[in-house]
PDB file of N, CA and C in Angstrom:
ATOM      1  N   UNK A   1      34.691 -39.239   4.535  1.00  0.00           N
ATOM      2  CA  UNK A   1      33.252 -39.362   4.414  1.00  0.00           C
ATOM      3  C   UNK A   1      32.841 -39.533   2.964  1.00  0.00           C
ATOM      4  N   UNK A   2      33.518 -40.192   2.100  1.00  0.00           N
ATOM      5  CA  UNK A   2      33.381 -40.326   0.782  1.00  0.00           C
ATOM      6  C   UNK A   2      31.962 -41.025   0.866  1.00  0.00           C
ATOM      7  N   UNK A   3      31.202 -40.963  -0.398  1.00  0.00           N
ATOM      8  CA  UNK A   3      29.983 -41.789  -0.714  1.00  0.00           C
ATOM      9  C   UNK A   3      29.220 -40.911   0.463  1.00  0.00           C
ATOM     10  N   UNK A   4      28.939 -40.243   1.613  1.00  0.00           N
ATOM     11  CA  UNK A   4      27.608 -39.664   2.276  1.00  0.00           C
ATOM     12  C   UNK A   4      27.432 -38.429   1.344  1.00  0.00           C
ATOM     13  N   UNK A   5      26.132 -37.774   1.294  1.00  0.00           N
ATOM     14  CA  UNK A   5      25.617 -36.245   0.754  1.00  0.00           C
ATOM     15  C   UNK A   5      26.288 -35.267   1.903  1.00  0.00           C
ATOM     16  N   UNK A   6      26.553 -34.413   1.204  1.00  0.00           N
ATOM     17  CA  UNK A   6      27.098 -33.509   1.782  1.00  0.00           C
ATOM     18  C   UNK A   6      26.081 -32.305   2.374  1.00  0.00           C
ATOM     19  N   UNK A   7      25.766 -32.086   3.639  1.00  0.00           N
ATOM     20  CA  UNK A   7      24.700 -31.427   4.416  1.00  0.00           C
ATOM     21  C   UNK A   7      25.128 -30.331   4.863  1.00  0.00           C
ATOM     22  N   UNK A   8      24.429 -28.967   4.725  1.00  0.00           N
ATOM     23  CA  UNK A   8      24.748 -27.929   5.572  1.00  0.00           C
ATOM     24  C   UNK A   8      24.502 -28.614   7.075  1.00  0.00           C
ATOM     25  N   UNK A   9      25.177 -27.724   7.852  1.00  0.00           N
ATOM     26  CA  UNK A   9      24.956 -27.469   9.673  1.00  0.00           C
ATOM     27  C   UNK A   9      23.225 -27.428   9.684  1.00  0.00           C
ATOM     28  N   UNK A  10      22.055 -27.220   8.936  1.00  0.00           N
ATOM     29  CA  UNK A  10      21.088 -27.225   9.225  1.00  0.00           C
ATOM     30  C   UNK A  10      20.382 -28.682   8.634  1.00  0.00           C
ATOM     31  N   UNK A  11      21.124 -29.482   8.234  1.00  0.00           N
ATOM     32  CA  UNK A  11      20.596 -30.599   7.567  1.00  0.00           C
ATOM     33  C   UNK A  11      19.669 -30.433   6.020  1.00  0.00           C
ATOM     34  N   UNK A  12      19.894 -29.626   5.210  1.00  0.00           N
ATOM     35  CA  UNK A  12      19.535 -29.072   3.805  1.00  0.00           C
ATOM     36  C   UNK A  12      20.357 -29.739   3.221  1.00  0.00           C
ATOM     37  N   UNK A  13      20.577 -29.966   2.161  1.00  0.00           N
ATOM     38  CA  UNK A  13      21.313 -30.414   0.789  1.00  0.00           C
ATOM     39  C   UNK A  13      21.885 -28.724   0.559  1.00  0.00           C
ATOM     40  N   UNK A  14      23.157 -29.035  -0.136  1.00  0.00           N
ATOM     41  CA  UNK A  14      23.320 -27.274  -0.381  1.00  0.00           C
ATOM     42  C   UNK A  14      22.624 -27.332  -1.302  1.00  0.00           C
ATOM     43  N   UNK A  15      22.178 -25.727  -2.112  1.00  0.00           N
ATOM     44  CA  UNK A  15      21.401 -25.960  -3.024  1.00  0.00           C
ATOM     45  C   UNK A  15      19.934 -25.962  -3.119  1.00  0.00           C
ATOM     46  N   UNK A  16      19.571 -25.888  -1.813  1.00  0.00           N
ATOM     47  CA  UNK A  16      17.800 -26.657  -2.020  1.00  0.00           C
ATOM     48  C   UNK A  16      17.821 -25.477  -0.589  1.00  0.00           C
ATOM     49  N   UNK A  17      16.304 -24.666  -0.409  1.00  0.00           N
ATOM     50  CA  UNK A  17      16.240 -23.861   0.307  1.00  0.00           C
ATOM     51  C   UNK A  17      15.941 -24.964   1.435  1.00  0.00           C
ATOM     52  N   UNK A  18      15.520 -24.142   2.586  1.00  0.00           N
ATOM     53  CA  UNK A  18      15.902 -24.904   4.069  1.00  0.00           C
ATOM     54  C   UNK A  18      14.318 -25.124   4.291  1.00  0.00           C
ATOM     55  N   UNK A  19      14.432 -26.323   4.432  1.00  0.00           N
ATOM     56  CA  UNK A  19      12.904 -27.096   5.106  1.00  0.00           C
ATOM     57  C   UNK A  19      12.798 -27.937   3.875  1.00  0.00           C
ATOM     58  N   UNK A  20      13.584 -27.776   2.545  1.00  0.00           N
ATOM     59  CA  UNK A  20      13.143 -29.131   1.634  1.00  0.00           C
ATOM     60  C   UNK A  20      14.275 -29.852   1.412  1.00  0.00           C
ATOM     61  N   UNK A  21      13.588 -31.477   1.321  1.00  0.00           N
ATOM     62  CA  UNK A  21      15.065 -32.246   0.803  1.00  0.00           C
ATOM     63  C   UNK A  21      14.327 -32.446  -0.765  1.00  0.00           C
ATOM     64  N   UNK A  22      13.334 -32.471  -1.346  1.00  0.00           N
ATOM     65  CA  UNK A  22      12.716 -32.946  -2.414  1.00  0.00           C
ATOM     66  C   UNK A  22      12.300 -32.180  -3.663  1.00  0.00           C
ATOM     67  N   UNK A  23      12.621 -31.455  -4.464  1.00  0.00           N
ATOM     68  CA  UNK A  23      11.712 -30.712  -5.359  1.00  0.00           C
ATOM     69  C   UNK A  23      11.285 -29.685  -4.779  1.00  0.00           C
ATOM     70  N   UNK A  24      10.312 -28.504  -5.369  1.00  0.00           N
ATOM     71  CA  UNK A  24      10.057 -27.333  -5.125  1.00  0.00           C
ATOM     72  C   UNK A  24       8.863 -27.460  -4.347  1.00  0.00           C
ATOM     73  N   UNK A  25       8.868 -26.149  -3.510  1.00  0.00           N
ATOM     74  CA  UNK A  25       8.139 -25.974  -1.894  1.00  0.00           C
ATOM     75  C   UNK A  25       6.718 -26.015  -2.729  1.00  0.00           C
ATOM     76  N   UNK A  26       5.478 -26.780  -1.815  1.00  0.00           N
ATOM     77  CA  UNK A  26       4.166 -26.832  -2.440  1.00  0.00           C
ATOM     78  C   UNK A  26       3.884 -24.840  -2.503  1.00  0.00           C
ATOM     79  N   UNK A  27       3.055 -24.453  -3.215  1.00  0.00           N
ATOM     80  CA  UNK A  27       2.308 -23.345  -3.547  1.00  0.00           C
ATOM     81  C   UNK A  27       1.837 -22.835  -1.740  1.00  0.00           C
ATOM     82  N   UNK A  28       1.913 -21.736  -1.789  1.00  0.00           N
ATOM     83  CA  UNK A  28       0.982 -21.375  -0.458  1.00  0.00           C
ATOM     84  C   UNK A  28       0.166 -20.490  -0.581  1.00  0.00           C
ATOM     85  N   UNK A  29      -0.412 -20.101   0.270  1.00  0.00           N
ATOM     86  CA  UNK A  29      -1.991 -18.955   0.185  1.00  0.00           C
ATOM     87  C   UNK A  29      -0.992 -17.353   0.260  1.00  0.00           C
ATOM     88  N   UNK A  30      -0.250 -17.354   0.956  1.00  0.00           N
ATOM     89  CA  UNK A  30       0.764 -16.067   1.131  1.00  0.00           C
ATOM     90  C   UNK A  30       1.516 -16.096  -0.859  1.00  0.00           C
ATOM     91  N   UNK A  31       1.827 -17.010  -1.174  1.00  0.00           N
ATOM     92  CA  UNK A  31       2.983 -16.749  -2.210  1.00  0.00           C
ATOM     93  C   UNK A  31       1.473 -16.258  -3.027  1.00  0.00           C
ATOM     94  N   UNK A  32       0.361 -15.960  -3.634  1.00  0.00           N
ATOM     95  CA  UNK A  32      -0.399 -15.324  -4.409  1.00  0.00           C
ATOM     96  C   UNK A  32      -0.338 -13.962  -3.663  1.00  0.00           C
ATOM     97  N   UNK A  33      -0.434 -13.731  -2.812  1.00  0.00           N
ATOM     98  CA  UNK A  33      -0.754 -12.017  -2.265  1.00  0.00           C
ATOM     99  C   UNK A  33       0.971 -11.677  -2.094  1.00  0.00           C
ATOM    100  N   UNK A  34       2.365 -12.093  -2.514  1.00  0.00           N
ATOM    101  CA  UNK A  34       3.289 -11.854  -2.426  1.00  0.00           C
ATOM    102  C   UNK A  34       3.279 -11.460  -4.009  1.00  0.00           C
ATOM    103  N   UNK A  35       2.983 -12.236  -5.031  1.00  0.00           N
ATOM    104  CA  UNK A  35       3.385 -12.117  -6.449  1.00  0.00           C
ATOM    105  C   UNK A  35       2.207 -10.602  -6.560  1.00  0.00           C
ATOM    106  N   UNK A  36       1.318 -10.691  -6.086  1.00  0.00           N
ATOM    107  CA  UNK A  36       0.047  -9.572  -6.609  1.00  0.00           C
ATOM    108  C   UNK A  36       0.841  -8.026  -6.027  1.00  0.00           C
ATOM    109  N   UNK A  37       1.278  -7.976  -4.669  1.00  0.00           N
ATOM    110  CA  UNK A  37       1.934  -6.896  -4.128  1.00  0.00           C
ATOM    111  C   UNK A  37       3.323  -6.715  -5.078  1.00  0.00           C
ATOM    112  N   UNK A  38       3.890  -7.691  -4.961  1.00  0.00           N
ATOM    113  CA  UNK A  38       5.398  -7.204  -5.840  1.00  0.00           C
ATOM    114  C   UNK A  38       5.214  -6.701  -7.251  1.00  0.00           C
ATOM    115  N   UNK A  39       3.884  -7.332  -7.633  1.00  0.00           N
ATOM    116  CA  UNK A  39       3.378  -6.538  -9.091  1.00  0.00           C
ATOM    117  C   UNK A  39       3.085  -5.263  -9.179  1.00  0.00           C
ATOM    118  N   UNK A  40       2.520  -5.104  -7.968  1.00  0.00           N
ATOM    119  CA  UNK A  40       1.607  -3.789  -7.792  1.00  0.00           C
ATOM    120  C   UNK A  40       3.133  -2.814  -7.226  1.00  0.00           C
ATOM    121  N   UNK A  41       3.991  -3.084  -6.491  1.00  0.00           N
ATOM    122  CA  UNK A  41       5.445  -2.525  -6.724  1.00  0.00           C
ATOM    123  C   UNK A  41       5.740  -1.741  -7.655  1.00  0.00           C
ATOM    124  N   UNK A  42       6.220  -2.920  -8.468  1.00  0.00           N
ATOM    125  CA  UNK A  42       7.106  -2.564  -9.773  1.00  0.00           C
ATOM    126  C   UNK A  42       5.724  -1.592 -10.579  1.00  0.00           C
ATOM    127  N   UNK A  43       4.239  -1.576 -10.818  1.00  0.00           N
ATOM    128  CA  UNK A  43       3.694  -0.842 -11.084  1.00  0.00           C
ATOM    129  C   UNK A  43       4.057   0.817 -10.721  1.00  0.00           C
ATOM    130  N   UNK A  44       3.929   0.807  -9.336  1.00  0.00           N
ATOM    131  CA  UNK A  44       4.426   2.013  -9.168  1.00  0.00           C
ATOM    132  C   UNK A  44       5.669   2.457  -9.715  1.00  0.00           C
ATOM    133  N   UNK A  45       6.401   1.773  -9.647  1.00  0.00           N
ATOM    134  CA  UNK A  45       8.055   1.606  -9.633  1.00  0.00           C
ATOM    135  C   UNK A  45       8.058   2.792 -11.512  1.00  0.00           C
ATOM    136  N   UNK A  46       6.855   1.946 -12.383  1.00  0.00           N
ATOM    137  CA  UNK A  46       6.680   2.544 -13.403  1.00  0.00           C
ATOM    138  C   UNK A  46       6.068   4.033 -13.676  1.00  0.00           C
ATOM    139  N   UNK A  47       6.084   4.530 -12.447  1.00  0.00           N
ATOM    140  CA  UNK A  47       4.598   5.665 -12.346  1.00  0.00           C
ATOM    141  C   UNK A  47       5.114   6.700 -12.208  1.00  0.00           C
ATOM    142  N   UNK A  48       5.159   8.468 -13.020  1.00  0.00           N
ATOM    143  CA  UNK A  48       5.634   9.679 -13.027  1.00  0.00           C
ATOM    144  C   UNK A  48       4.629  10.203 -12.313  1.00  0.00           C
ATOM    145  N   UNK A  49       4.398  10.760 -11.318  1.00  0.00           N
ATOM    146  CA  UNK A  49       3.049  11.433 -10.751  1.00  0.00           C
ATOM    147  C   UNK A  49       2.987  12.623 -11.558  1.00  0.00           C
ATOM    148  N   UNK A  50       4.527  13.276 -11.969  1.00  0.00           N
ATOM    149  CA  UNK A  50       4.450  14.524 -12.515  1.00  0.00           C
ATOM    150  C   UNK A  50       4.277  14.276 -14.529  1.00  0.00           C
ATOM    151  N   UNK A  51       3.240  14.569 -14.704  1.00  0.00           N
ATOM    152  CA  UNK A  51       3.428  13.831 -15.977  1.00  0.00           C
ATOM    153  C   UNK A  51       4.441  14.973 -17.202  1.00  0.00           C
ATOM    154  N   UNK A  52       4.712  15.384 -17.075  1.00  0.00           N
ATOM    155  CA  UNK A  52       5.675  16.544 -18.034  1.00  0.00           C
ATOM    156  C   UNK A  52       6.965  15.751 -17.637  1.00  0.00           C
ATOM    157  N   UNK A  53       6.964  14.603 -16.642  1.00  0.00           N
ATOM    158  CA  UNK A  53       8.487  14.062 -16.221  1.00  0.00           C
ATOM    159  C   UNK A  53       8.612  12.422 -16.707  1.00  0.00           C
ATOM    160  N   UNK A  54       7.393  11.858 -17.262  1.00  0.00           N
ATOM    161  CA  UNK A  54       7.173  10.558 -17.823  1.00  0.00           C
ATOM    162  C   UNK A  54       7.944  10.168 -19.337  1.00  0.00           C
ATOM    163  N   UNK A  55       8.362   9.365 -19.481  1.00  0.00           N
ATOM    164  CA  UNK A  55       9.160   8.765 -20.547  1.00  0.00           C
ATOM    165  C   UNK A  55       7.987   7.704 -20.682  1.00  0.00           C
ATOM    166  N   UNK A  56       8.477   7.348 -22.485  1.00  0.00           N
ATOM    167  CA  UNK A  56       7.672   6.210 -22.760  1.00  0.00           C
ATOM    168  C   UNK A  56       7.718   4.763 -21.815  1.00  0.00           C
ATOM    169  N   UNK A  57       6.497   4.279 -21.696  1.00  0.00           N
ATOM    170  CA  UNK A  57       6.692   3.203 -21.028  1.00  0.00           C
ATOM    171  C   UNK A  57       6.321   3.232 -19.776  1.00  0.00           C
ATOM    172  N   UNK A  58       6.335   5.125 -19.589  1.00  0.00           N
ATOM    173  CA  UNK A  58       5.591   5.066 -17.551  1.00  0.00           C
ATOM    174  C   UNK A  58       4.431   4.919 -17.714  1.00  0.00           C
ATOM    175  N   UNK A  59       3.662   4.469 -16.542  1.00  0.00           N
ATOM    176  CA  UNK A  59       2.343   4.242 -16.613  1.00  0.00           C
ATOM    177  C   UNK A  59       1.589   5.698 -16.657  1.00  0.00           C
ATOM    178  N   UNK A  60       0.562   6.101 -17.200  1.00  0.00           N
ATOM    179  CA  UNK A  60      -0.387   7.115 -16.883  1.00  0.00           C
ATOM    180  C   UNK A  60      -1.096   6.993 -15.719  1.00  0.00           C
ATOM    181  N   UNK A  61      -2.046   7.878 -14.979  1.00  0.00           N
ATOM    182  CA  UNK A  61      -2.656   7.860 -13.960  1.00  0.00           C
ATOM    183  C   UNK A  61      -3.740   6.906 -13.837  1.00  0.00           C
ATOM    184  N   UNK A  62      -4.338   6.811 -14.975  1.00  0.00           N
ATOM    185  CA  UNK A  62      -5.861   5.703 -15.133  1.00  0.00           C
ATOM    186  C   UNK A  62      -5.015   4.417 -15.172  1.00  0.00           C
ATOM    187  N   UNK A  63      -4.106   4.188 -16.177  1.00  0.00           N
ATOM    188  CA  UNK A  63      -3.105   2.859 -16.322  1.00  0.00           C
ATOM    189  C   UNK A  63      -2.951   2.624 -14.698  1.00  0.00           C
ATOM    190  N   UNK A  64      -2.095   3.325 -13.836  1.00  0.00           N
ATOM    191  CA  UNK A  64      -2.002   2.783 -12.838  1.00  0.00           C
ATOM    192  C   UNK A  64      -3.256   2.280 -11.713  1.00  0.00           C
ATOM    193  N   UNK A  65      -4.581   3.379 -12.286  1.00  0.00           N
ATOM    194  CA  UNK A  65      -5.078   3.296 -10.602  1.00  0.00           C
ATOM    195  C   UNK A  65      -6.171   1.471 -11.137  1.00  0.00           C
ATOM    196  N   UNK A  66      -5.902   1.568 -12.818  1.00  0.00           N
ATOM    197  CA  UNK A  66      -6.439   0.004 -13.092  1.00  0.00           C
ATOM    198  C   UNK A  66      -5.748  -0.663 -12.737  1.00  0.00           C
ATOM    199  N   UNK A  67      -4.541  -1.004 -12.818  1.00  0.00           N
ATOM    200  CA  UNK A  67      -3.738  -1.972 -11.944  1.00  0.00           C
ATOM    201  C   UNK A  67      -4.092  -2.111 -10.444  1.00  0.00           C
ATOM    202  N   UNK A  68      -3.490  -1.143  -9.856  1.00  0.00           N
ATOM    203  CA  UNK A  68      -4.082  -1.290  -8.290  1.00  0.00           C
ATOM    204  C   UNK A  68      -5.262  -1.919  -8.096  1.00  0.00           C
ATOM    205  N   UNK A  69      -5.956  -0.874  -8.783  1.00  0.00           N
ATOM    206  CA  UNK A  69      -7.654  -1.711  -8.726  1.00  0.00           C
ATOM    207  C   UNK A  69      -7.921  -3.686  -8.905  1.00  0.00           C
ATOM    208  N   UNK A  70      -6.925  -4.105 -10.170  1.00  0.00           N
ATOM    209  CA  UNK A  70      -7.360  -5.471 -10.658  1.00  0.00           C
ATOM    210  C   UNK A  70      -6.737  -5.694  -9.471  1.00  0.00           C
ATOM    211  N   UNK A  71      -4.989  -5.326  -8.737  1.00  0.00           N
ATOM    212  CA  UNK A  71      -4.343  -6.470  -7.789  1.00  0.00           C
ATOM    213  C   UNK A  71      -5.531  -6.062  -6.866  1.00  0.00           C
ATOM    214  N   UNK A  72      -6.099  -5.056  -6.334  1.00  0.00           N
ATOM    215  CA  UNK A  72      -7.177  -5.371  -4.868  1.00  0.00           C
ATOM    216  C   UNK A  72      -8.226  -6.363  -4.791  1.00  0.00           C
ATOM    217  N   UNK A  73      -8.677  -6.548  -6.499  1.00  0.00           N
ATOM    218  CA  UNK A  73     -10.112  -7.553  -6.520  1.00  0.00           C
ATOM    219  C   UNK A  73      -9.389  -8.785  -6.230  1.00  0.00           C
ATOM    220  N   UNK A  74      -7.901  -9.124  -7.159  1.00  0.00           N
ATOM    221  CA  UNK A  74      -7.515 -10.513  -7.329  1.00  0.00           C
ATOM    222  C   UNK A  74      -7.386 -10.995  -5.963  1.00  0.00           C
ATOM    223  N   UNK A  75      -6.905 -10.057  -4.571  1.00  0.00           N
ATOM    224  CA  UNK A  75      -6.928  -9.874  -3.671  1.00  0.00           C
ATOM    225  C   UNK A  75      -7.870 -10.808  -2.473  1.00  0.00           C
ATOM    226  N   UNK A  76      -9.036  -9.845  -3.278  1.00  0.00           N
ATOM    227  CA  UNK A  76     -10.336 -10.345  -2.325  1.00  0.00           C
ATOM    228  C   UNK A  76     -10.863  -9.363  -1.684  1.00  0.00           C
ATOM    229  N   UNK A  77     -11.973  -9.973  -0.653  1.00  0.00           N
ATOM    230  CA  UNK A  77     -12.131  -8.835   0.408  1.00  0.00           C
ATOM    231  C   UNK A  77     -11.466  -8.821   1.498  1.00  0.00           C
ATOM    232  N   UNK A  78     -11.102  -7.643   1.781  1.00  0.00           N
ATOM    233  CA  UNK A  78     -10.537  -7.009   2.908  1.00  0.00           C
ATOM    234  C   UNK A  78     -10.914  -7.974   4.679  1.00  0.00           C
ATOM    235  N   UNK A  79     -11.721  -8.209   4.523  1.00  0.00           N
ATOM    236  CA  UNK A  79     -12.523  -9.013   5.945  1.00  0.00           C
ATOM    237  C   UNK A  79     -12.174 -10.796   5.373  1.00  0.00           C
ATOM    238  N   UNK A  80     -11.322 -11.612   3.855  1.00  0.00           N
ATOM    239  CA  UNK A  80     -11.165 -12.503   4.158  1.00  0.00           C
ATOM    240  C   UNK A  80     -11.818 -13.197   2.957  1.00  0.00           C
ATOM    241  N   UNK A  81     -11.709 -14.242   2.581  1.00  0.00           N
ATOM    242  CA  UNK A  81     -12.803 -15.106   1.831  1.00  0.00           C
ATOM    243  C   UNK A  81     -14.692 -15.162   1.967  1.00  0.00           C
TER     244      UNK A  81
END
């Protein structure tokens, strides 16, 4: 089979996630509320509740509940556009 592309069993190019043969997947309405949650993650991820147990660099209590707060507005409302 010299000279054909070589295809996974699902018809993909290796290499290229599944559903594209062309360049990177258009933007979607989900991938913004995926990047805002995984932010708001690793926020916590940064957060000592006990503060006598915080190292430089953890978030404080106001630091965090502003984060939460900006990802909920960037968000939207709750009921939608």
């Amino acid at each position: 089979m010299e000279g054909r592309p070589v295809v996974t069993p699902m018809g993909t190019p290796p290499g290229r996630p599944c559903g594209t043969t062309r360049g990177p997947a258009p933007r979607r309405p989900g991938d913004a509320v995926d990047r805002v949650l995984t932010d708001a993650l690793y926020d916590l991820e940064d957060y000592t509740a006990d503060p006598s147990l915080r190292e430089p660099g953890d978030l404080s209590d106001g630091e965090l509940t502003s984060r939460i707060r900006a990802a909920l507005d960037e968000l939207g409302p709750a009921g939608g556009p």
